[in-house]
Protein backbone atom coordinates (compact mmCIF):
# COMPACT_ATOMS: atom_id res chain seq x y z
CA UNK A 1 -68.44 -100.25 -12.69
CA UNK A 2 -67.33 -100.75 -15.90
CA UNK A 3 -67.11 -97.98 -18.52
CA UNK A 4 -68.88 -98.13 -21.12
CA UNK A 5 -66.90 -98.07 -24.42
CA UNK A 6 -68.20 -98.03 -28.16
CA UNK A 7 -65.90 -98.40 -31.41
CA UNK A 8 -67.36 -96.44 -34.39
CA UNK A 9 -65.14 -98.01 -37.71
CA UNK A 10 -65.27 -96.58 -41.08
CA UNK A 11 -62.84 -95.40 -43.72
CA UNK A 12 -63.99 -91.86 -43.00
CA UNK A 13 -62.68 -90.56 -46.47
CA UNK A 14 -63.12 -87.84 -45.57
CA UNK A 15 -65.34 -87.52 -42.42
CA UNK A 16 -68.86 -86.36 -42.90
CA UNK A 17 -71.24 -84.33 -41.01
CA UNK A 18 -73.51 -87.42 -40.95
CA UNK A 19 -70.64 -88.77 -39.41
CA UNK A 20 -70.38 -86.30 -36.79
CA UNK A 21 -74.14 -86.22 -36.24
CA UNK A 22 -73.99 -89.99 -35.63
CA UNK A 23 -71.06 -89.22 -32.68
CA UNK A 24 -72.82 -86.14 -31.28
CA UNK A 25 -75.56 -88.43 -31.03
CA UNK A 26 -74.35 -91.48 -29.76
CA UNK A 27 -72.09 -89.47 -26.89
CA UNK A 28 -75.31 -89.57 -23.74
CA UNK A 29 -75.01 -93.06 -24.58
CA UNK A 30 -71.39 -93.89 -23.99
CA UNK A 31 -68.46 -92.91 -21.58
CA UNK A 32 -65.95 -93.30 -24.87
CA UNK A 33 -66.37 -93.55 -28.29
CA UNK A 34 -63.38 -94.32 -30.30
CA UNK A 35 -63.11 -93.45 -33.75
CA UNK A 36 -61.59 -96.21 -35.28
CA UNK A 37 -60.03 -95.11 -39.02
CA UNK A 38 -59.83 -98.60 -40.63
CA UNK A 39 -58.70 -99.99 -44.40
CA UNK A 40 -61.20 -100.35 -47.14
CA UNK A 41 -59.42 -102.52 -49.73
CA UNK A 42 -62.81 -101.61 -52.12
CA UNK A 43 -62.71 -98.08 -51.50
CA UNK A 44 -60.34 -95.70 -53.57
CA UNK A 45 -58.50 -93.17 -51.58
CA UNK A 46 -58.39 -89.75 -50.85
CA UNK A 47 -57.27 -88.43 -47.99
CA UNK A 48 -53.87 -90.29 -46.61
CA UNK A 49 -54.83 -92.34 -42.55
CA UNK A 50 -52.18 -89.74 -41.08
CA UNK A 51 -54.46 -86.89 -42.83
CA UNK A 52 -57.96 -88.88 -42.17
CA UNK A 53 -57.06 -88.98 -37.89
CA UNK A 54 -55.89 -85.60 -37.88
CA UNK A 55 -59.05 -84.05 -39.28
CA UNK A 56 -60.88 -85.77 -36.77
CA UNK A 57 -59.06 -84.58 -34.23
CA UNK A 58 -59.75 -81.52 -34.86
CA UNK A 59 -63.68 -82.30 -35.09
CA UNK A 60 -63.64 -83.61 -31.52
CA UNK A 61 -61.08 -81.33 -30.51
CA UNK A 62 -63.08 -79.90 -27.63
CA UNK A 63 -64.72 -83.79 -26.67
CA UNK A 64 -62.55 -85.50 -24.45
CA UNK A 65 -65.32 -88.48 -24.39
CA UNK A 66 -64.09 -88.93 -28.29
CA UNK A 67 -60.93 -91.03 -29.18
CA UNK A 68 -59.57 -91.24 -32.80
CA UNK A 69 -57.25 -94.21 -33.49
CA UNK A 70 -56.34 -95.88 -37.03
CA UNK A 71 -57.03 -99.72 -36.66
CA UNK A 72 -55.72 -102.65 -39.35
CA UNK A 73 -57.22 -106.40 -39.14
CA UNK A 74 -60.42 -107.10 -38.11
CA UNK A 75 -63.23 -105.09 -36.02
CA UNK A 76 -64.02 -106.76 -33.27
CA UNK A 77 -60.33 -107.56 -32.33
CA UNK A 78 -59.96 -104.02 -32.04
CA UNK A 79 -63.15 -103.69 -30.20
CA UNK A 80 -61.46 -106.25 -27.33
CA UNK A 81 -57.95 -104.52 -27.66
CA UNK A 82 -59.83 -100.96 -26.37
CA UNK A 83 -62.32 -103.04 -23.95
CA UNK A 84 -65.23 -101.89 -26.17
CA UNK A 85 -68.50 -103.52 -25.27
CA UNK A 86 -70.11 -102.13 -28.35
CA UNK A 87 -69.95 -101.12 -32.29
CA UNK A 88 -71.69 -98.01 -33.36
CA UNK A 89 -72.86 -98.14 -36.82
CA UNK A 90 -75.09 -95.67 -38.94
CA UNK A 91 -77.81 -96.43 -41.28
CA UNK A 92 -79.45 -94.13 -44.18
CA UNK A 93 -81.32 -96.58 -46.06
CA UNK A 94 -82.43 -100.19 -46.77
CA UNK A 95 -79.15 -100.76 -48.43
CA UNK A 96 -77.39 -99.94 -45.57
CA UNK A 97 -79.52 -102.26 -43.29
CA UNK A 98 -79.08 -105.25 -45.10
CA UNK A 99 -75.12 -104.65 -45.47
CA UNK A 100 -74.27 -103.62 -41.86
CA UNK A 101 -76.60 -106.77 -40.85
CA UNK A 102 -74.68 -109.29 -42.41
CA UNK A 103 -71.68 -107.54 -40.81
CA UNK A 104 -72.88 -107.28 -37.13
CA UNK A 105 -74.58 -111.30 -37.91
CA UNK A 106 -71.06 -112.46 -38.40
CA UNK A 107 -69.41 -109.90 -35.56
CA UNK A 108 -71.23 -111.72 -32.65
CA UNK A 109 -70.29 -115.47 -34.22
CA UNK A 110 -66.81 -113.62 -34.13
CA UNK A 111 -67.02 -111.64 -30.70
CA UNK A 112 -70.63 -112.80 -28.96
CA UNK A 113 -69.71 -109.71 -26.16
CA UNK A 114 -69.41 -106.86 -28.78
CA UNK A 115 -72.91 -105.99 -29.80
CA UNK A 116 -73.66 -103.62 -32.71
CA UNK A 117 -75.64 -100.86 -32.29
CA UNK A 118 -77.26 -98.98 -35.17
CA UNK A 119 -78.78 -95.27 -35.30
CA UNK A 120 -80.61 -93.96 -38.33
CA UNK A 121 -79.42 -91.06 -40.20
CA UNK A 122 -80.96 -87.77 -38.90
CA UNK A 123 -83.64 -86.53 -41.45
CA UNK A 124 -81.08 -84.58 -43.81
CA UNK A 125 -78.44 -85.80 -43.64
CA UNK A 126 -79.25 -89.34 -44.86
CA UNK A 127 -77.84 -88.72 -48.58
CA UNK A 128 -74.48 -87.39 -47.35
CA UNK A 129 -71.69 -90.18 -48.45
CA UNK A 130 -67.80 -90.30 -48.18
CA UNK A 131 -68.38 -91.56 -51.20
CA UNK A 132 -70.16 -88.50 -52.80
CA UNK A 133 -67.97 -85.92 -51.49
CA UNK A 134 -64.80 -87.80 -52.49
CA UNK A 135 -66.86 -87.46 -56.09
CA UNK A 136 -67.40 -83.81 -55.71
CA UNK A 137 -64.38 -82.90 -54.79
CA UNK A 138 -62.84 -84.64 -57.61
CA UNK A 139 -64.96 -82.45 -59.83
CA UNK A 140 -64.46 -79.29 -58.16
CA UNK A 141 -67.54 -79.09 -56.25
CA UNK A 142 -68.37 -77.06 -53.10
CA UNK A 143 -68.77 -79.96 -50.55
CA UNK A 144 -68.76 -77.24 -47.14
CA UNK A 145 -71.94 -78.02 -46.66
CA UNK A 146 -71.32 -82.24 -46.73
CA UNK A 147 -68.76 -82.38 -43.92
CA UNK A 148 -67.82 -80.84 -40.79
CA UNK A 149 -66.27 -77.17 -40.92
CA UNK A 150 -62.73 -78.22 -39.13
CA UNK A 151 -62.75 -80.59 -41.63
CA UNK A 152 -62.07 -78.35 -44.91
CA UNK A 153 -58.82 -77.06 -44.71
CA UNK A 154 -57.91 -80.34 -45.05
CA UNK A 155 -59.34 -81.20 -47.84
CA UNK A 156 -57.27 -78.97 -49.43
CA UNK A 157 -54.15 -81.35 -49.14
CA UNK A 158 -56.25 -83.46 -51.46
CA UNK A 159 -57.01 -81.26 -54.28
């Protein structure tokens, strides 16, 4: 039987808790997810990838179902390089939905055997953003409440 493998890409600058919801969650559902750390050309950085796969890590420390790997190029390519079967993607709004549509629409013309899968942001944590905490910290704002626990001390590299 074959296992059952889902990627999970994002920039993950820094790593959320709605991030780590959307793992926790997704984990009955898979036998691996792999956390793939990819490039956002759009997206202004913060953390460096080296920095970014560590702090992961250390989220999933404990979760040997979890697998973080930095990825370059396109998606799906990685999704075939791992044998994943299926994308993982997280939605907290409308916004979201029409984006990652357009994204998963052109996946399967790309790879028709990788299918995206999408869960909805858990009530509360829906506003949480990479974004937004990369803005917070910026400013000197408390953001321990915005992303996983194992996750702060290395935020501190950034400051």
């Amino acid at each position: 039987m074959m296992k059952k493998i889902a990627v999970f890409p994002g920039s993950f600058d820094p790593f959320t808790r709605a991030h780590e919801d959307l793992v926790l969650r997704a984990l009955p559902l898979f036998d691996e997810i792999v956390i793939a750390i990819g490039v956002n050309t759009s997206k202004q950085g913060l953390l460096p990838f080296e920095v970014r796969e560590e702090a992961i890590k250390a989220v999933f420390k404990d979760e040997a179902k979890v697998q973080v790997r930095r990825i370059q190029g396109l998606t799906v390519n990685f999704c075939r390089e791992v044998g994943a079967q299926f994308m993982l993607r997280g939605l907290r709004n409308g916004i979201d939905l029409e984006f990652e549509n357009a994204i998963a629409q052109n996946n399967l013309i790309l790879a028709p055997e990788v299918e995206s899968l999408f869960l909805l942001a858990r009530s509360g944590l829906g506003h949480i953003s990479s974004t937004i905490v990369r803005d917070i910290l910026r400013n000197g704002g408390d953001v321990s409440a915005l992303v996983p626990e194992a996750i702060l001390p290395f935020l501190k590299t950034a400051e």
